[in-house]
N, C-alpha and C. Protein backbone atom coordinates (compact mmCIF):
# COMPACT_ATOMS: atom_id res chain seq x y z
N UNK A 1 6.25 -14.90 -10.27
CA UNK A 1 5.24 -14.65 -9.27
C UNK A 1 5.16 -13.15 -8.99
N UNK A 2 4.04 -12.49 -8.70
CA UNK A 2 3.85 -11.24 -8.81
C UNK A 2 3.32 -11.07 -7.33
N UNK A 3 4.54 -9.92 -6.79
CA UNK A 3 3.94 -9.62 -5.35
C UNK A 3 4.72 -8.07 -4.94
N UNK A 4 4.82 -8.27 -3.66
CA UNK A 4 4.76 -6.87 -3.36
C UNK A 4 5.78 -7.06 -2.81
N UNK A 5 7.53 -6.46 -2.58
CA UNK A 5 8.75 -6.70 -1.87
C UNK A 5 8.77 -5.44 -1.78
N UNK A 6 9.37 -5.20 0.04
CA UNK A 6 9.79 -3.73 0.13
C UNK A 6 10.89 -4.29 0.73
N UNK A 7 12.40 -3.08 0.51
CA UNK A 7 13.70 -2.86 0.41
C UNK A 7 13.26 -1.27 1.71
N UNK A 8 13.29 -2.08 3.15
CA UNK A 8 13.52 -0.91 3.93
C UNK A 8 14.64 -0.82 4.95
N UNK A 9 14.70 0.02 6.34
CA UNK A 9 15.33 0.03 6.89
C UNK A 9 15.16 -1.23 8.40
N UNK A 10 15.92 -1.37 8.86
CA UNK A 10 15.41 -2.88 10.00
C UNK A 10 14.90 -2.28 10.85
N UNK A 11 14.27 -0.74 11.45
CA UNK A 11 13.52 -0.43 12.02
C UNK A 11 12.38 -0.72 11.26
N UNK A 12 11.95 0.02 10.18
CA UNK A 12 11.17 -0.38 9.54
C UNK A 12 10.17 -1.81 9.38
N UNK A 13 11.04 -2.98 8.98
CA UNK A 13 10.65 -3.55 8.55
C UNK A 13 9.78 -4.71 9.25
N UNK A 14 9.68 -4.44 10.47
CA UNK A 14 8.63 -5.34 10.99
C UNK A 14 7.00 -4.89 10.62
N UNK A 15 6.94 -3.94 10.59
CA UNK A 15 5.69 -2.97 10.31
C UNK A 15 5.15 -3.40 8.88
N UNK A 16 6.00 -3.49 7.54
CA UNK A 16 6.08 -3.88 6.58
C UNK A 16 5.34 -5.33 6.50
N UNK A 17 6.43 -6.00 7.47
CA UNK A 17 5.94 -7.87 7.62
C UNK A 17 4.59 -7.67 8.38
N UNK A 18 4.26 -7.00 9.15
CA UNK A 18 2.81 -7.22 9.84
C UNK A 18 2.04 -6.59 9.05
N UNK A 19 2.30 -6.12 7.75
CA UNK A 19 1.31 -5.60 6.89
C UNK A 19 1.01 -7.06 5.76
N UNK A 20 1.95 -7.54 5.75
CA UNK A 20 1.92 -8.80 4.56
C UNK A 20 2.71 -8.56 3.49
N UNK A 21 3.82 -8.12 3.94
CA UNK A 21 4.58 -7.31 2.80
C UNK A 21 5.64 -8.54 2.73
N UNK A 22 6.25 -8.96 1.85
CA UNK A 22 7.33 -9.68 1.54
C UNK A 22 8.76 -8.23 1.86
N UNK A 23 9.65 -8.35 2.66
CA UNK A 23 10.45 -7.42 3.15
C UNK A 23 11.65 -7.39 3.38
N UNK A 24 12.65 -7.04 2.62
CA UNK A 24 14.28 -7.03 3.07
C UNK A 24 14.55 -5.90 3.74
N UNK A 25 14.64 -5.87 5.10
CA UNK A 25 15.84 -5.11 5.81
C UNK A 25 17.27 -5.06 5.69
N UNK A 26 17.98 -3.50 4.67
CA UNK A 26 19.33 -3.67 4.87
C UNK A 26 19.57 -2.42 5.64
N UNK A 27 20.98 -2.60 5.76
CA UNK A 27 21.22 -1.12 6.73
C UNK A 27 21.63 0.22 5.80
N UNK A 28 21.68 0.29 4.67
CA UNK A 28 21.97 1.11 3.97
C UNK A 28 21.59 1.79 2.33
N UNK A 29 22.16 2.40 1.65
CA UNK A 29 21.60 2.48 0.30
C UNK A 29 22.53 1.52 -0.87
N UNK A 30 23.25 1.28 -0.35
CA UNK A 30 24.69 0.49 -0.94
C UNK A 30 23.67 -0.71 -0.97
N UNK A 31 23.86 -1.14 0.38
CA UNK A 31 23.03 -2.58 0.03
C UNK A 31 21.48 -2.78 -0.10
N UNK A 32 21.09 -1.73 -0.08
CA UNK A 32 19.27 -1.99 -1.15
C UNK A 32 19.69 -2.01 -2.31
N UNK A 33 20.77 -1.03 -3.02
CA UNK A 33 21.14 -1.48 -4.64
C UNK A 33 21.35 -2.53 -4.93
N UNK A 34 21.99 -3.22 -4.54
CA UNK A 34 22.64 -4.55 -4.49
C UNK A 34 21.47 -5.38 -4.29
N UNK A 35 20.77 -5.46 -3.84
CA UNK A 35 19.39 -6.00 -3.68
C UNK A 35 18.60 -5.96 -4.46
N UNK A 36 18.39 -4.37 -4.96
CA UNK A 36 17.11 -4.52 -6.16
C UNK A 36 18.13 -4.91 -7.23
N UNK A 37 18.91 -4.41 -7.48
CA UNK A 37 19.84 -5.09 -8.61
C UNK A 37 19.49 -7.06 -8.70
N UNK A 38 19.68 -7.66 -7.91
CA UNK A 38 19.55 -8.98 -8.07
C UNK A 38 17.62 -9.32 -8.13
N UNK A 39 17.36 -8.46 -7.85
CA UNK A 39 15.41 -8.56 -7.98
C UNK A 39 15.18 -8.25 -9.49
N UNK A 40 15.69 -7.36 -9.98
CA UNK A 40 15.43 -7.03 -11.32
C UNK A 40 15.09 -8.11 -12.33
N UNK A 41 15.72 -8.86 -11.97
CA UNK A 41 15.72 -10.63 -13.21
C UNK A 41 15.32 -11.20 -12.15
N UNK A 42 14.65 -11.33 -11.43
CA UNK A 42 14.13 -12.04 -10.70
C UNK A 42 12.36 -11.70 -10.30
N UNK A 43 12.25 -10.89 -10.33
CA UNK A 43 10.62 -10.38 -9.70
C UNK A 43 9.85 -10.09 -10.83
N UNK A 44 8.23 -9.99 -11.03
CA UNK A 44 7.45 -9.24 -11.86
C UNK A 44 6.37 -8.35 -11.18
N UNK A 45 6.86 -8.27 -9.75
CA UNK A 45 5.91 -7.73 -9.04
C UNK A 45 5.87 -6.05 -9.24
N UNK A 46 5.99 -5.74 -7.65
CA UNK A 46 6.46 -4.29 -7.06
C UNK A 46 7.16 -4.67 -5.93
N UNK A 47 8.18 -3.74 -6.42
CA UNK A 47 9.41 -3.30 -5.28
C UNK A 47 9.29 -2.20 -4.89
N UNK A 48 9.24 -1.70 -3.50
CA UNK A 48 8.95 -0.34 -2.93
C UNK A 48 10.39 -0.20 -2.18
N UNK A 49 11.45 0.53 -2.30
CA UNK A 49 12.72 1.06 -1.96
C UNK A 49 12.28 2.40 -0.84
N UNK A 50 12.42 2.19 0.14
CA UNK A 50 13.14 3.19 0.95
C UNK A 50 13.48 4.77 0.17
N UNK A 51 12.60 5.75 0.05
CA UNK A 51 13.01 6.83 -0.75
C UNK A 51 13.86 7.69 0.26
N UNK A 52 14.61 7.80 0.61
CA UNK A 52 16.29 8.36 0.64
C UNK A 52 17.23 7.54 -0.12
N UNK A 53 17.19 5.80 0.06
CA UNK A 53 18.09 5.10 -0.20
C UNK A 53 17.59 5.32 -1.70
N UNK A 54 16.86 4.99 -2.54
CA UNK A 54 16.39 5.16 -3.64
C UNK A 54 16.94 6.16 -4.32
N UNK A 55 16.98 7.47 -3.81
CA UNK A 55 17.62 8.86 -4.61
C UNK A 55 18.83 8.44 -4.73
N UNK A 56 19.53 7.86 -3.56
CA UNK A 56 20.99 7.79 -3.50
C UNK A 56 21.56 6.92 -4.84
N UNK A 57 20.69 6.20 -5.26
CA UNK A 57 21.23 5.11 -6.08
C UNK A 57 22.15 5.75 -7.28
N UNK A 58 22.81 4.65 -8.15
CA UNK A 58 23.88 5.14 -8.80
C UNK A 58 22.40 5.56 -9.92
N UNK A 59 23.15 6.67 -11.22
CA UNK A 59 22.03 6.58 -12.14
C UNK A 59 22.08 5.53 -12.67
N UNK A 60 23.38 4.85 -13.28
CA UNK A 60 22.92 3.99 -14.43
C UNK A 60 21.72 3.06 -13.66
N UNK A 61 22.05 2.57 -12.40
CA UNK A 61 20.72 1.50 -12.01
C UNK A 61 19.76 1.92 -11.66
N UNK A 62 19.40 3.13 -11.16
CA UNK A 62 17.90 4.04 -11.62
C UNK A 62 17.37 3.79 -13.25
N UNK A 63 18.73 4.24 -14.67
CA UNK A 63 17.96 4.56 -15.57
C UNK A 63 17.48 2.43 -15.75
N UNK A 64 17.94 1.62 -14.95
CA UNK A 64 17.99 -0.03 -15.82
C UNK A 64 16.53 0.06 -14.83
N UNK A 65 15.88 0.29 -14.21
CA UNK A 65 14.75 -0.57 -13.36
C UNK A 65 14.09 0.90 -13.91
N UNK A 66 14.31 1.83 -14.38
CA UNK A 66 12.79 2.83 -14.95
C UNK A 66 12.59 2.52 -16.54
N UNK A 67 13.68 1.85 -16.89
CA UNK A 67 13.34 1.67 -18.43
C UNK A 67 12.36 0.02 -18.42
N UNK A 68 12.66 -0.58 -17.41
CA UNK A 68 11.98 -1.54 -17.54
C UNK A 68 10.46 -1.90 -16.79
N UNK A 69 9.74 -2.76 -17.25
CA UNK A 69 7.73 -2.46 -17.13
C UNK A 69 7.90 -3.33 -15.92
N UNK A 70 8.77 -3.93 -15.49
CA UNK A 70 8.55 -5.32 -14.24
C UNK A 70 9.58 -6.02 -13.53
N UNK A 71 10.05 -5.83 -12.58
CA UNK A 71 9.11 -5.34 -11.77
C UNK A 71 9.25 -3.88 -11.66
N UNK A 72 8.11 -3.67 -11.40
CA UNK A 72 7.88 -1.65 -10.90
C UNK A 72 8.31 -1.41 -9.47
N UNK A 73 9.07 -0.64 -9.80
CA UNK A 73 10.02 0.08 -9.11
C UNK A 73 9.47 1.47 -8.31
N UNK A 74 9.65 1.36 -7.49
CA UNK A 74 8.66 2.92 -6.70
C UNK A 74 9.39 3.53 -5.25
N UNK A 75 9.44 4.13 -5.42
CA UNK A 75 9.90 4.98 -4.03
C UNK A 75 8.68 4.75 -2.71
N UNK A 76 9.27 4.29 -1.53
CA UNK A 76 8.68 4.90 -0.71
C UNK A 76 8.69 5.62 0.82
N UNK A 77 7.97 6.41 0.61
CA UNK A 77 7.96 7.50 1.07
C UNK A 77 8.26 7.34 2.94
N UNK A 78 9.32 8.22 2.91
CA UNK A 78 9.67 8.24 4.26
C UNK A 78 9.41 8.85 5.33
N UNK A 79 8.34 9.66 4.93
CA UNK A 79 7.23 9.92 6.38
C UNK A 79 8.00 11.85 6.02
N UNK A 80 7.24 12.70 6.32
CA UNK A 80 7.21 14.34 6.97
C UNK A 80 6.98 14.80 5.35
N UNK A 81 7.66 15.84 4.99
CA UNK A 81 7.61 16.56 3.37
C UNK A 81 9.33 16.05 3.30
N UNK A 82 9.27 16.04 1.67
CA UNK A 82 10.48 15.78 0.72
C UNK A 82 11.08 17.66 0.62
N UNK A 83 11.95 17.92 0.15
CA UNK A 83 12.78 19.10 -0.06
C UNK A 83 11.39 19.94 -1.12
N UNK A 84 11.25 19.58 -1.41
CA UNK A 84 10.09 20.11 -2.79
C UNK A 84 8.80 20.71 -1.71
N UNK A 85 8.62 20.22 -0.58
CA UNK A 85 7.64 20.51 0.44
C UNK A 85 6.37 19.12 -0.05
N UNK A 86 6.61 18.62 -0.74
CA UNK A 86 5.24 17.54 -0.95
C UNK A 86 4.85 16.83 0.18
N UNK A 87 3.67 17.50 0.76
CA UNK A 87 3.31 16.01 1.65
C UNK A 87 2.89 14.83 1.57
N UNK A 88 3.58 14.28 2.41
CA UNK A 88 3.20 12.78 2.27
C UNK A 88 2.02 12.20 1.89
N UNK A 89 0.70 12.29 2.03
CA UNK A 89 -0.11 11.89 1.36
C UNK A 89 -0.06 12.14 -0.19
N UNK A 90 0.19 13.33 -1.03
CA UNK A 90 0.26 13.69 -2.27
C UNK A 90 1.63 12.88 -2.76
N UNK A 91 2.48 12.33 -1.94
CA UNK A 91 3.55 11.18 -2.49
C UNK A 91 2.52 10.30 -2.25
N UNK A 92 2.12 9.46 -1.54
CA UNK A 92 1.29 8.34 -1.69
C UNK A 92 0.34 8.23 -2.73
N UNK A 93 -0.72 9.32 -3.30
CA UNK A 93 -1.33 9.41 -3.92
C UNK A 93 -0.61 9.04 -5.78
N UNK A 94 0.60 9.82 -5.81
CA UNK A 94 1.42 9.67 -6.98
C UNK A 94 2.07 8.49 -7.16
N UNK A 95 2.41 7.60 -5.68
CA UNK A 95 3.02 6.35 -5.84
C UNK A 95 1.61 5.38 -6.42
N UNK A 96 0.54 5.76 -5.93
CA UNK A 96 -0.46 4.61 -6.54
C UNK A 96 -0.71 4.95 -7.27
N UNK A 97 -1.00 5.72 -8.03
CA UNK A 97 -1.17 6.45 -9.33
C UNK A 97 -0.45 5.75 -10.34
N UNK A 98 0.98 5.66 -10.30
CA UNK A 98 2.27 4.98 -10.95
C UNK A 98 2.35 3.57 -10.63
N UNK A 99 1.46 3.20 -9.97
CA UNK A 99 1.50 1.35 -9.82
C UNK A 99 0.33 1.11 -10.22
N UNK A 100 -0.89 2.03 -10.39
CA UNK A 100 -2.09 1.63 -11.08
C UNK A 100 -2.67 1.99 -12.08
N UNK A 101 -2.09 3.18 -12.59
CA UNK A 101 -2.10 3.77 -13.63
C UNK A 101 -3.48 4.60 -13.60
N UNK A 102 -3.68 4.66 -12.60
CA UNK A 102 -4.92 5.85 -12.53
C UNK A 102 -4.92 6.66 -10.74
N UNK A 103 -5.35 7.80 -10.81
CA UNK A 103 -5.66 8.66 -8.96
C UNK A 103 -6.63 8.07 -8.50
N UNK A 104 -5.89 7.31 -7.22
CA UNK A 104 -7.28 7.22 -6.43
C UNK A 104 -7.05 8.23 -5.31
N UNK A 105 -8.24 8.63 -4.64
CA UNK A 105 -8.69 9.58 -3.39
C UNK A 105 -9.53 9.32 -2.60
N UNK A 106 -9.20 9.51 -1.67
CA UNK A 106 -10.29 9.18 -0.64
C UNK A 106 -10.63 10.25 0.43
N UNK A 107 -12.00 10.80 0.57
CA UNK A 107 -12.21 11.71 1.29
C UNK A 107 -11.69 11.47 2.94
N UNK A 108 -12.51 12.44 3.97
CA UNK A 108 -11.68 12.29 4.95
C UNK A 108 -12.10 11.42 5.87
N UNK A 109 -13.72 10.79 5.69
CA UNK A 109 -13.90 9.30 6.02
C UNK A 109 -13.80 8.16 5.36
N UNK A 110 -12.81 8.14 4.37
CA UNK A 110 -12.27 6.85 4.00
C UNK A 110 -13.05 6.41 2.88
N UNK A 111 -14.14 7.18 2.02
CA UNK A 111 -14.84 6.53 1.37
C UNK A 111 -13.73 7.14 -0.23
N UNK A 112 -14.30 6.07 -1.21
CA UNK A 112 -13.68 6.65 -2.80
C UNK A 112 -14.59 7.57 -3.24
């Protein structure tokens, strides 16, 4: 079944569920690994990870969920600029980009 699971924090994750998000709240990066780890053979959707907990991950289980097409694996974005200065919209823009395989944009009234 193909859907959308996000791996956030339990502040987070009510916001997530009132969006229609299928949603695990853990308290840490230890146990979102442990989580997407058991999703990996299990999902064909998208998994959206918490990007702090996400960096933290060990590599080898970064390089096992980027070598593989499903489920897609994506960072997301934890709100202000990343160390690089990217703002958050230009992460959003690159996260859909990488789950749809094309840029979408939208001016500043919402139209494409």
């Amino acid at each position: 079944m193909e859907r959308l699971i996000v791996i956030t924090t339990p502040e987070l994750a009510d916001g997530y569920r009132l969006a229609g998000a299928t949603t695990v709240a853990v308290e840490d990066a230890a146990a979102a690994q442990a989580k997407l780890t058991l999703l990996l053979d299990e999902e064909e959707g998208l998994v959206a990870v918490h990007e702090p907990w996400l960096s933290a991950f060990d590599p080898m289980v970064r390089r096992e969920f980027e070598r593989r097409r499903r489920p897609l694996v994506v960072a997301l974005p934890a709100g202000g600029t990343d160390s690089a200065g990217e703002e958050r919209g230009a992460r959003l823009r690159s996260l859909l980009e990488h789950a749809v395989g094309y840029e979408i944009t939208f001016d500043r009234e919402g139209q494409q």
